[in-house]
C-alpha atoms as a PDB file:
ATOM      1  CA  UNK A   1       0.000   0.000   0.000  1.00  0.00           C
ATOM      2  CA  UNK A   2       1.354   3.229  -1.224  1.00  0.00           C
ATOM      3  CA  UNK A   3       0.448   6.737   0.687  1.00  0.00           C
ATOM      4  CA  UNK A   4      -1.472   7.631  -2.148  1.00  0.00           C
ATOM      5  CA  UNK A   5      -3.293   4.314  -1.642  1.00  0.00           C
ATOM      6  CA  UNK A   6      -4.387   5.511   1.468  1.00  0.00           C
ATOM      7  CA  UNK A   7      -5.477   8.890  -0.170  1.00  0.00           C
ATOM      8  CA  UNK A   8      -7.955   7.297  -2.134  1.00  0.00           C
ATOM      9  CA  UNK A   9      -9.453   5.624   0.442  1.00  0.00           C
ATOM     10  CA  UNK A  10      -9.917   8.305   2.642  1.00  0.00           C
ATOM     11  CA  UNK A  11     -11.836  10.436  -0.179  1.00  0.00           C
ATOM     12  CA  UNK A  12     -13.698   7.287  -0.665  1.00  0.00           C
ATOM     13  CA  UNK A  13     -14.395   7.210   3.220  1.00  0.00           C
ATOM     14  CA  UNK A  14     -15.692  10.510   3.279  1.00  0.00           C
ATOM     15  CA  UNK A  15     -16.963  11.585  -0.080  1.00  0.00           C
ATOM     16  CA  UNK A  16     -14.487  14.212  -0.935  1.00  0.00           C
ATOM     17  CA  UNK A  17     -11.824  14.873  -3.266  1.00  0.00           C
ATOM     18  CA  UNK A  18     -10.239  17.337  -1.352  1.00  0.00           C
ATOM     19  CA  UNK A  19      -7.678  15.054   0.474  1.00  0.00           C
ATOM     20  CA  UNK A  20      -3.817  15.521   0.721  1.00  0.00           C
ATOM     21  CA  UNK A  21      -1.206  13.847   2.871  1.00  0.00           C
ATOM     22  CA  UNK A  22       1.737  15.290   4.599  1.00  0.00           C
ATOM     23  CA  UNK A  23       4.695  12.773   3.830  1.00  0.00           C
ATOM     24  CA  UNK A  24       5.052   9.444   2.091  1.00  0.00           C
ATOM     25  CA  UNK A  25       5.243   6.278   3.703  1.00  0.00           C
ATOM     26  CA  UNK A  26       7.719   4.168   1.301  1.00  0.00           C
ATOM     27  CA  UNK A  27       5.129   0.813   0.297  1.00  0.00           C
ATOM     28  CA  UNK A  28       7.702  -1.355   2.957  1.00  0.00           C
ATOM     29  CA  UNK A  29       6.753   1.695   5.465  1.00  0.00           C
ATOM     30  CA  UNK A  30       3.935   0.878   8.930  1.00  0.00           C
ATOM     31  CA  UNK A  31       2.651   3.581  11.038  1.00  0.00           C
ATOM     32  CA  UNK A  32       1.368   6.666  11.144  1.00  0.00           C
ATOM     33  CA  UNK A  33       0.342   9.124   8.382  1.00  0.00           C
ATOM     34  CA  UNK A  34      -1.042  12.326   8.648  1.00  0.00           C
ATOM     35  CA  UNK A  35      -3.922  13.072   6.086  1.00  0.00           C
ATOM     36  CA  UNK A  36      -5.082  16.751   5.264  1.00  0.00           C
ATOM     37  CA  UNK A  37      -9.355  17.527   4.453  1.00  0.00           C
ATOM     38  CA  UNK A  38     -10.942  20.049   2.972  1.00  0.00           C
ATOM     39  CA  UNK A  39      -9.457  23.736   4.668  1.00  0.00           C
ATOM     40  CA  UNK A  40      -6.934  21.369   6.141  1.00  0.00           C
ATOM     41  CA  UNK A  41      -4.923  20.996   3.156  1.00  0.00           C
ATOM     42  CA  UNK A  42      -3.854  24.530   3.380  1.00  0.00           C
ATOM     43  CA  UNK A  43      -1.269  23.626   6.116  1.00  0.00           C
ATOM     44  CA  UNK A  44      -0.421  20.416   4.452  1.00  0.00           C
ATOM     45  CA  UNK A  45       3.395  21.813   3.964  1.00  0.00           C
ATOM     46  CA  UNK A  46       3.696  23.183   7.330  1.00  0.00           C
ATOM     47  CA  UNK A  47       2.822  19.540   8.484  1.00  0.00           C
ATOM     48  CA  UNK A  48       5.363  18.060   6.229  1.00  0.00           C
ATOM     49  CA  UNK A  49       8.246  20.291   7.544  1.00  0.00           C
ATOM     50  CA  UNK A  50       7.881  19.262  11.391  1.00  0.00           C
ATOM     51  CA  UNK A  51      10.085  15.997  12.778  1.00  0.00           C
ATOM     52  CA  UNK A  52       9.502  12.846  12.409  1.00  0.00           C
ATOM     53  CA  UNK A  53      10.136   9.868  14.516  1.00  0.00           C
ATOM     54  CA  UNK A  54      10.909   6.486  13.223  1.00  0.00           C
ATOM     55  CA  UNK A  55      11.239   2.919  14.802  1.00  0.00           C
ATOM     56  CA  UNK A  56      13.087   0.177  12.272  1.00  0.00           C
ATOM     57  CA  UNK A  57      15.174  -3.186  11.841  1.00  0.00           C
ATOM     58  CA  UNK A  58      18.224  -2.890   9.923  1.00  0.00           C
ATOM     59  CA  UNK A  59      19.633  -6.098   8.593  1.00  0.00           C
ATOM     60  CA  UNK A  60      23.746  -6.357   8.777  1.00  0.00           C
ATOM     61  CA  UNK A  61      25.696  -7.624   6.035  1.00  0.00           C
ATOM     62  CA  UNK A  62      23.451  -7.467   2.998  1.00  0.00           C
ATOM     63  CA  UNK A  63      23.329  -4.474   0.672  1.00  0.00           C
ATOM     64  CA  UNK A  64      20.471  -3.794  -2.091  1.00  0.00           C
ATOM     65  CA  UNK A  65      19.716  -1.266  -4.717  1.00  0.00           C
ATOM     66  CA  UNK A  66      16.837   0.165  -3.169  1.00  0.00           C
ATOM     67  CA  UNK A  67      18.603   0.267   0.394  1.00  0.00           C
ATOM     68  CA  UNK A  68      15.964  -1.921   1.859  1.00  0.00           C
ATOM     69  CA  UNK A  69      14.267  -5.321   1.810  1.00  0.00           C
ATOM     70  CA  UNK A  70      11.983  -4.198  -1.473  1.00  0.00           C
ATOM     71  CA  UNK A  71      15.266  -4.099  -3.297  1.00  0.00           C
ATOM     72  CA  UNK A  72      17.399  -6.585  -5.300  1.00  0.00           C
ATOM     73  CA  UNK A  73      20.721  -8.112  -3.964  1.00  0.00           C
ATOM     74  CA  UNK A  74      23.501  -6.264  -4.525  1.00  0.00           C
ATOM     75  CA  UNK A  75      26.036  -7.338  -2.043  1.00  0.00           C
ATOM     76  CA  UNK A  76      26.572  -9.712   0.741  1.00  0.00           C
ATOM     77  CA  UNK A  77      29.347 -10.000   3.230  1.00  0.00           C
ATOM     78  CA  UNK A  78      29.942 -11.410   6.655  1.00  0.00           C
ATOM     79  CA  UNK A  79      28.774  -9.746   9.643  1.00  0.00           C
ATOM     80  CA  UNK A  80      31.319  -9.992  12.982  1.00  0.00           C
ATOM     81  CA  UNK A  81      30.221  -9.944  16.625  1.00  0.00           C
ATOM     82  CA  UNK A  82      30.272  -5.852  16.535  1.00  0.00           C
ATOM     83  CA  UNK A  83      30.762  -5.195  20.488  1.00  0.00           C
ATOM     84  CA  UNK A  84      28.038  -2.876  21.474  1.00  0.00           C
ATOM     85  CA  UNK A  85      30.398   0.258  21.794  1.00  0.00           C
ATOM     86  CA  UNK A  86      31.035  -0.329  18.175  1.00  0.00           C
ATOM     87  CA  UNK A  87      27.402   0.130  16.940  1.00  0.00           C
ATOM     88  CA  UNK A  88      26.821   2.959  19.095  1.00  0.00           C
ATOM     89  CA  UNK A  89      30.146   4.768  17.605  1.00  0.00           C
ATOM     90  CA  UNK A  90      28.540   3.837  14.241  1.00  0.00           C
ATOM     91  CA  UNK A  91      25.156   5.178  15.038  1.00  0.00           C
ATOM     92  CA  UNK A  92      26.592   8.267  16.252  1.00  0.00           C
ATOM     93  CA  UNK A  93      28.316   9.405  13.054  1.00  0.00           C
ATOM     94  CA  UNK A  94      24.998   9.903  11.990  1.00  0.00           C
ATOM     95  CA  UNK A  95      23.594  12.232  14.820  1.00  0.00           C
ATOM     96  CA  UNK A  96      23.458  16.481  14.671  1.00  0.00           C
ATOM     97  CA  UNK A  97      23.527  18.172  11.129  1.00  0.00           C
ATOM     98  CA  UNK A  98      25.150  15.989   8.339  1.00  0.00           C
ATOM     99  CA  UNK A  99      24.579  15.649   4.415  1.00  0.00           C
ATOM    100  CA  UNK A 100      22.664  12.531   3.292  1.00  0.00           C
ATOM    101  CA  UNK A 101      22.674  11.380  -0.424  1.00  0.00           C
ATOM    102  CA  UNK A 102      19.127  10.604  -1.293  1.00  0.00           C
ATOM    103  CA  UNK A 103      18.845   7.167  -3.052  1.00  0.00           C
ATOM    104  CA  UNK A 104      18.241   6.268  -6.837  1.00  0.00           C
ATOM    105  CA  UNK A 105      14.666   4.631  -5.753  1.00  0.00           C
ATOM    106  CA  UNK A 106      13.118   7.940  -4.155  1.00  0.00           C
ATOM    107  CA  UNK A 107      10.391  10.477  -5.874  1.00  0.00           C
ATOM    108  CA  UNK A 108      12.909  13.475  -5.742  1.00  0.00           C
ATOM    109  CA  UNK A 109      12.920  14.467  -9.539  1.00  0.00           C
ATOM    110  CA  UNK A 110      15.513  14.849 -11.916  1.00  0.00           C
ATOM    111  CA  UNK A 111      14.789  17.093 -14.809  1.00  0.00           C
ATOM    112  CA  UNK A 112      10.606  16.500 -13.753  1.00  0.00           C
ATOM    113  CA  UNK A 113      11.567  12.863 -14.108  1.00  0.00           C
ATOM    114  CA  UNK A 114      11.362  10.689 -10.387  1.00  0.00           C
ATOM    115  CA  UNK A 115      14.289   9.216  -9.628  1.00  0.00           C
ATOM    116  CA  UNK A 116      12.598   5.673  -9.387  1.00  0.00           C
ATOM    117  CA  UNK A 117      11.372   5.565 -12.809  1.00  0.00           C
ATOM    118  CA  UNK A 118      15.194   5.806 -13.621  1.00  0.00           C
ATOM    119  CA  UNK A 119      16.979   3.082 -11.481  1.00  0.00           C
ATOM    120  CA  UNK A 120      14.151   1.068 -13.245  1.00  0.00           C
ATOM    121  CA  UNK A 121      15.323   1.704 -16.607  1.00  0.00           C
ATOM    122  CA  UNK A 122      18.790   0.685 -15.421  1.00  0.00           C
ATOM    123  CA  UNK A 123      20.046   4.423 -15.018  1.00  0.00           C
ATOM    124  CA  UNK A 124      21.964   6.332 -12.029  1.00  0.00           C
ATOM    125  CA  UNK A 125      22.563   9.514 -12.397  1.00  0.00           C
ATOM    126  CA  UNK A 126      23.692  12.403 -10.287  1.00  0.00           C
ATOM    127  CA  UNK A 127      21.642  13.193  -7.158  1.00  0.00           C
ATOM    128  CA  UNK A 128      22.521  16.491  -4.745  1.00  0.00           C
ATOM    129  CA  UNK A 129      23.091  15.896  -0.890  1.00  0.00           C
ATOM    130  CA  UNK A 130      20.594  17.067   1.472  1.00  0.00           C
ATOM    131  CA  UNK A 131      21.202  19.022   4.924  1.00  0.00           C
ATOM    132  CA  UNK A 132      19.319  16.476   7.521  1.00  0.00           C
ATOM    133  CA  UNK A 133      19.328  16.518  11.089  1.00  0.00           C
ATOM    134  CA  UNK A 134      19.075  14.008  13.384  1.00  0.00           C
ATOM    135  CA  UNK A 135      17.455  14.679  17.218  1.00  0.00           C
ATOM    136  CA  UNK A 136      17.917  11.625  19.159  1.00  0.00           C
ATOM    137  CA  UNK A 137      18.687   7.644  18.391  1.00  0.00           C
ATOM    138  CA  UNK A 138      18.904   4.727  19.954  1.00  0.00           C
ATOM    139  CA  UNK A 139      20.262   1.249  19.923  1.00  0.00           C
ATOM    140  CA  UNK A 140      16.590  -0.388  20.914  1.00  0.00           C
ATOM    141  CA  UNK A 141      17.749  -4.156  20.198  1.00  0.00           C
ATOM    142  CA  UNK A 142      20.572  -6.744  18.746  1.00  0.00           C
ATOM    143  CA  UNK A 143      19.718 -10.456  17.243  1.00  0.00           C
ATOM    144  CA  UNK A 144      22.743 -10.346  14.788  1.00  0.00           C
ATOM    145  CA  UNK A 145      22.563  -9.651  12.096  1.00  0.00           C
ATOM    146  CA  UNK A 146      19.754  -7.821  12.604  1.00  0.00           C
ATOM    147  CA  UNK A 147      19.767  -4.271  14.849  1.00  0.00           C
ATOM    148  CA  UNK A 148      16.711  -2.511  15.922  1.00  0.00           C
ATOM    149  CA  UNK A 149      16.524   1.081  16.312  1.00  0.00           C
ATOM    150  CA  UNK A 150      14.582   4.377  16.869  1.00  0.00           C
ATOM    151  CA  UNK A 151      15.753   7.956  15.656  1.00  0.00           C
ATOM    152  CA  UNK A 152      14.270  11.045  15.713  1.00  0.00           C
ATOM    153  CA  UNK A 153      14.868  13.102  12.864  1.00  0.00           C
ATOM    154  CA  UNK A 154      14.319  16.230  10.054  1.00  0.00           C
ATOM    155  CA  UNK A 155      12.216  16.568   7.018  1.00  0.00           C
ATOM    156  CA  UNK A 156      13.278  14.709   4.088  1.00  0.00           C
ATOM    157  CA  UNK A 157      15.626  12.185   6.001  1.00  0.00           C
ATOM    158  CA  UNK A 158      15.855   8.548   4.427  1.00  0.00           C
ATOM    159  CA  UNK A 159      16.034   5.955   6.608  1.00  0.00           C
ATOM    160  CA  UNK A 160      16.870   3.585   4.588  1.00  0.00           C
ATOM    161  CA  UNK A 161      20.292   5.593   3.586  1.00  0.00           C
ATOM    162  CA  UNK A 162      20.289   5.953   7.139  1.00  0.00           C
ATOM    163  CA  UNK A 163      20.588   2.290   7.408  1.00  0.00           C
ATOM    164  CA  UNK A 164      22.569   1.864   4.017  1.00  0.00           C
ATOM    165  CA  UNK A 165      25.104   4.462   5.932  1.00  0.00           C
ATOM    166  CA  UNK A 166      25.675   2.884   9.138  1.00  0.00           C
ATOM    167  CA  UNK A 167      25.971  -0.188   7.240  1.00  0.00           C
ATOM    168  CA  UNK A 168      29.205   1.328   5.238  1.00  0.00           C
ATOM    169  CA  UNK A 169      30.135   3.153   8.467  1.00  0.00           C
ATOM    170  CA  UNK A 170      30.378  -0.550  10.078  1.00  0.00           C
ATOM    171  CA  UNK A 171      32.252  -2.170   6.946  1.00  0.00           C
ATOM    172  CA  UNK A 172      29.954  -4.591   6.421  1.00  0.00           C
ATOM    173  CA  UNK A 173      26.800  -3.185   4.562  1.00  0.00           C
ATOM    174  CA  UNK A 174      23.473  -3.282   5.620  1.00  0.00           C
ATOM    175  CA  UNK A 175      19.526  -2.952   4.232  1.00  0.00           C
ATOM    176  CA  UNK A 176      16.283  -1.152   6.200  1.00  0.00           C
ATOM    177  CA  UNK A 177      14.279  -4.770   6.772  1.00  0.00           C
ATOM    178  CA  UNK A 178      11.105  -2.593   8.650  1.00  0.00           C
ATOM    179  CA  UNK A 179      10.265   0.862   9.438  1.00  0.00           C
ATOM    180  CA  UNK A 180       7.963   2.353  11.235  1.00  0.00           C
ATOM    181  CA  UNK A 181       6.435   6.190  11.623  1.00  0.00           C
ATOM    182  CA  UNK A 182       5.309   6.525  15.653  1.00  0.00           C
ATOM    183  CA  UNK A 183       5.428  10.763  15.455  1.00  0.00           C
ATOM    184  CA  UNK A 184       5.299  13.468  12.828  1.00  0.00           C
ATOM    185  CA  UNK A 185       5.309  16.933  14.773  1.00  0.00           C
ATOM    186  CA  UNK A 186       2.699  16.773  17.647  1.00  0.00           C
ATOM    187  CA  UNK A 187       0.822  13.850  16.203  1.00  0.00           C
ATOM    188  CA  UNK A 188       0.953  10.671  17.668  1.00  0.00           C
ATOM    189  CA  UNK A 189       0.076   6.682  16.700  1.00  0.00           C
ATOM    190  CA  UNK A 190      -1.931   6.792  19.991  1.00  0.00           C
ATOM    191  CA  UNK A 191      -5.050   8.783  18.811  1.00  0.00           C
ATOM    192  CA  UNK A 192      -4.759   7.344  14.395  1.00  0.00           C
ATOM    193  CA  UNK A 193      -7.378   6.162  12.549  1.00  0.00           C
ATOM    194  CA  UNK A 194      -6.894   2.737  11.131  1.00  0.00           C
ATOM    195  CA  UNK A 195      -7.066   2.169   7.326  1.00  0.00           C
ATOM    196  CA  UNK A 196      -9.384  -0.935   7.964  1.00  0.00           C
ATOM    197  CA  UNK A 197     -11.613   1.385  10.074  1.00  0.00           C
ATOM    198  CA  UNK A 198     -11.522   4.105   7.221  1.00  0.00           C
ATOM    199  CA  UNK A 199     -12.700   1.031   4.831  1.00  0.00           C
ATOM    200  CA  UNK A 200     -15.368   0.103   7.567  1.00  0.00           C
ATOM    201  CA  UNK A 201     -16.725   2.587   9.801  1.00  0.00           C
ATOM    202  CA  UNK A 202     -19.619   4.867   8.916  1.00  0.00           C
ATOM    203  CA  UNK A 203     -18.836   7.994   7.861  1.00  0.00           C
ATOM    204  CA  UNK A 204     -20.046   9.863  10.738  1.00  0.00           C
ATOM    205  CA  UNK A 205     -17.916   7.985  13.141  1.00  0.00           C
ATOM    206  CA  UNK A 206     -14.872   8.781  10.863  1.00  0.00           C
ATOM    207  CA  UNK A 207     -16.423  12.723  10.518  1.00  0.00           C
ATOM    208  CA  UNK A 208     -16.123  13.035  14.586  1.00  0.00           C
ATOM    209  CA  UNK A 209     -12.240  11.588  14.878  1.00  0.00           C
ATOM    210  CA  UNK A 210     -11.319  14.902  12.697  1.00  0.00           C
ATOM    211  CA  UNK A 211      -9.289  17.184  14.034  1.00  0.00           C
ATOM    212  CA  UNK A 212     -10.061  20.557  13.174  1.00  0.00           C
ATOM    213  CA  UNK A 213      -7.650  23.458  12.662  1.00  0.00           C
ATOM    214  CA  UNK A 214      -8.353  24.935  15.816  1.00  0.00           C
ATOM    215  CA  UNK A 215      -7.705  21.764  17.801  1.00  0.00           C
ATOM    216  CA  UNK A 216      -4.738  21.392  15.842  1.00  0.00           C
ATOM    217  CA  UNK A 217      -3.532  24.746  16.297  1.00  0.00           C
ATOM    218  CA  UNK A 218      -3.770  24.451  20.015  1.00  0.00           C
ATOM    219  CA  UNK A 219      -1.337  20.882  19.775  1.00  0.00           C
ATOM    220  CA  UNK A 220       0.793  22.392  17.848  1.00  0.00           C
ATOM    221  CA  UNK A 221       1.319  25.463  20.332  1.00  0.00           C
ATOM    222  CA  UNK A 222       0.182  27.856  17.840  1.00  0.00           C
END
C-alpha cells in the first residue's frame, strides 16, 4: 500500500476529493500518516516540515539497490560480533547536522523525471546531498545480524540511507528490513485512525475523529 493508496481511500471514506497527505510512507513503510481535508490541506506543507520519529530493523551484512528489503541483492558480506560500543560509535556518526545522499529509488525528480522511474530503466545519475538533522537515536535491540533502532529526525531524512550508511560506516553493509512512523510533529500513533476502520466505519464515526484546525492549532502550540 502506497500513501497515495491511502489517499484514495480516505476520499472514498468521506466523499471528498479534497484530500492531501503530509509525507510518504515508502510501500515497505507501517505507522502513522497524517492526512489533510478540505481547509486542512492549506497547512499540508507546514505539516510536512515538522520531525519525524521512526522505529526500524536494519539487517547487517546485505546491501540492495533500493537500500531496503523491497530491493534486489547487490552485495553480501559477513557480519562480525560488533561489540556494542562499536554500533553505538557507528550510530553516532549519523547524529546532529550531516549531508545525506538521497537514493536512486526515491520520488525526488531529476529534470521533472522521479528518480525511481530511472533506477528502473537501469540508469543512475547524479543526485545532490541534502542538509538532515538528526534529534535523538537509539540502539533499541541486537539479534545479529539484525539491529533494531529508533531515531528522531528532520524533514526529508531517508532511513533507509540511514541504514545503508551505518551499514558502510560498520564495513559490512546493511539494508532497512522494517520501518515504522510513531510521530510526525505533535501527532501521535496513539489517537490514528486505522485504514481498515476508514474502509469500515460509517462515515459519521470517521467525521467526529477529525481534528479541526483549531484543535490542531492548540497541539501544535500555535
Amino acid at each position: 500500500m502506497t500513501s497515495h493508496d491511502v489517499v484514495a481511500i480516505v476520499r472514498r471514506c468521506l466523499g471528498t476529493k479534497k484530500v492531501g497527505h503530509c509525507g510518504t510512507l515508502d510501500p515497505l513503510a507501517t505507522g502513522l500518516l497524517i492526512v489533510v481535508v478540505g481547509r486542512g490541506t492549506k497547512i499540508q506543507d507546514l505539516l510536512m516540515s515538522e520531525d519525524k520519529e521512526y522505529v526500524g530493523t536494519m539487517q547487517l551484512g546485505v546491501t540492495t539497490d533500493s537500500q531496503d528489503a523491497d530491493g534486489k541483492v547487490v552485495e553480501t558480506k559477513p557480519v562480525p560480533e560488533f561489540p556494542p560500543e562499536a554500533l553505538e560509535t557507528a550510530f553516532s556518526k549519523f547524529h546532529g547536522d550531516f549531508y545525506q545522499m538521497p537514493p536512486m529509488v526515491s520520488a525526488i525528480k531529476k529534470e521533472g523525471v522521479p528518480l525511481y522511474k530511472l533506477a528502473r530503466q537501469g540508469k543512475t545519475v547524479e543526485r545532490e546531498p541534502r542538509f538532515v538533522h538528526v534529534y535523538a537515536h537509539e540502539i533499541t535491540g541486537v539479534r545479529s545480524p539484525e539491529v533494531d533502532f529508533r531515531v528522531v529526525c528532520s524533514k526529508g531524512f531517508y532511513v533507509r540511507t540511514y541504514a545503508f550508511d551505518i551499514g558502510n560506516e560498520l564495513g559490512c553493509g546493511a539494508h532497512l528490513k522494517a520501518l515504522r512512523r510513531t510521530k510526525s510533529g505533535k501527532f501521535t500513533l496513539a489517537h490514528s485512525v486505522t485504514v481498515e476502520e476508514l474502509k469500515t466505519q460509517p462515515r459519521e464515526e470517521i467525521l467526529q475523529k477529525l481534528l479541526t484546525l483549531p484543535m490542531v492549532s492548540r497541539m501544535r502550540g500555535a
